[in-house]
Protein backbone atom coordinates (compact mmCIF):
# COMPACT_ATOMS: atom_id res chain seq x y z
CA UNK A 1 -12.34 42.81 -27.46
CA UNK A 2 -14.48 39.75 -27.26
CA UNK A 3 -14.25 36.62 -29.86
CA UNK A 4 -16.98 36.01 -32.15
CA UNK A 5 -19.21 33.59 -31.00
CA UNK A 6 -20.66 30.94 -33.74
CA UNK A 7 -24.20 31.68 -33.30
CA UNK A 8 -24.55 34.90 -34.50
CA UNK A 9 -25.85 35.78 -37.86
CA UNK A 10 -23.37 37.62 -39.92
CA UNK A 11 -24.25 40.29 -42.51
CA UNK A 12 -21.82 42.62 -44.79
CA UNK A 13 -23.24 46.42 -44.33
CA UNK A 14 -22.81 48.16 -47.55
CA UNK A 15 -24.45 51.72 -46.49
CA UNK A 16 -26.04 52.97 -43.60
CA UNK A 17 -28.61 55.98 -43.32
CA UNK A 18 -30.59 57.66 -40.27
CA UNK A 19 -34.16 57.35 -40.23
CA UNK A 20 -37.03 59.43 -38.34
CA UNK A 21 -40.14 57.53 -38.12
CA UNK A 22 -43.45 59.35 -38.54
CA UNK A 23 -43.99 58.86 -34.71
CA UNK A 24 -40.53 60.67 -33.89
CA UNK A 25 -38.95 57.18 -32.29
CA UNK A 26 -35.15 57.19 -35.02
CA UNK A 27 -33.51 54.31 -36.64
CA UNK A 28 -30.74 53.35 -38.46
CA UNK A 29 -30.94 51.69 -41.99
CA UNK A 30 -28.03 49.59 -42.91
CA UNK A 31 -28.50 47.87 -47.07
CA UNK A 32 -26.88 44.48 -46.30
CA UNK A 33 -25.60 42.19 -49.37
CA UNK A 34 -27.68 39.12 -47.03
CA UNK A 35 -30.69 40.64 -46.49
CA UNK A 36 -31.18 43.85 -48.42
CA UNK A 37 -32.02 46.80 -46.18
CA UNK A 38 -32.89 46.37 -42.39
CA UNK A 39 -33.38 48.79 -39.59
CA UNK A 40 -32.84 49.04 -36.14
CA UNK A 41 -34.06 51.84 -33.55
CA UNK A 42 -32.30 53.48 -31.86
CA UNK A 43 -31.93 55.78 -28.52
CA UNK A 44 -29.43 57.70 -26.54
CA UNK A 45 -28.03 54.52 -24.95
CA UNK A 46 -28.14 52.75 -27.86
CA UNK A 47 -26.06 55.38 -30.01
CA UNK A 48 -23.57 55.75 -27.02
CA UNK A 49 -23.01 51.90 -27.20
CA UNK A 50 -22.70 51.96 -30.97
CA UNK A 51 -20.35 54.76 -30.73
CA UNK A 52 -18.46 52.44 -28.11
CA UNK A 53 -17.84 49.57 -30.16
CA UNK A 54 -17.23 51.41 -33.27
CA UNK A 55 -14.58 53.45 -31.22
CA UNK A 56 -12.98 50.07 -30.27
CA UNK A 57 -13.25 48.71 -33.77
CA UNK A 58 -11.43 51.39 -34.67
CA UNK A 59 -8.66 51.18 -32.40
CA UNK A 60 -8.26 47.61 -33.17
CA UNK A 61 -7.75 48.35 -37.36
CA UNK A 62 -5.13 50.99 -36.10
CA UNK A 63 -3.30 48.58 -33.96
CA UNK A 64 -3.25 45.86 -36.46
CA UNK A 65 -3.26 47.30 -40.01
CA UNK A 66 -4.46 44.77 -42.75
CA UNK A 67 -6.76 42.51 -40.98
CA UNK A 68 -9.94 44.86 -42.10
């Protein structure tokens, strides 16, 4: 797992919804406490690299219980 580099913008996601745009293209809301609700789209590879980093997340918490 990489460090966290300075220079990225940090938000706290509070929920998180799928969204279906009116052109069929889907997204992913996520209501922040920084900057109320943003989207992002998404695709196959996108999901599968989500699902990637969540997955090691997750791992991580397990190994190390109480740094979450």
């Amino acid at each position: 797992m990489d460090v966290f580099p300075d220079q990225l913008s940090i938000v706290t996601v509070n929920a998180s919804r799928p969204l279906i745009r009116p052109d069929g293209r889907y997204a992913i809301e996520l209501a922040t406490t920084e900057l109320g609700s943003i989207a992002f789209e998404v695709d196959e590879h996108a999901l599968y690299a989500l699902r990637q980093a969540i997955g090691e997340i997750e791992t991580e918490m397990k190994r190390r219980p109480g740094r979450a």
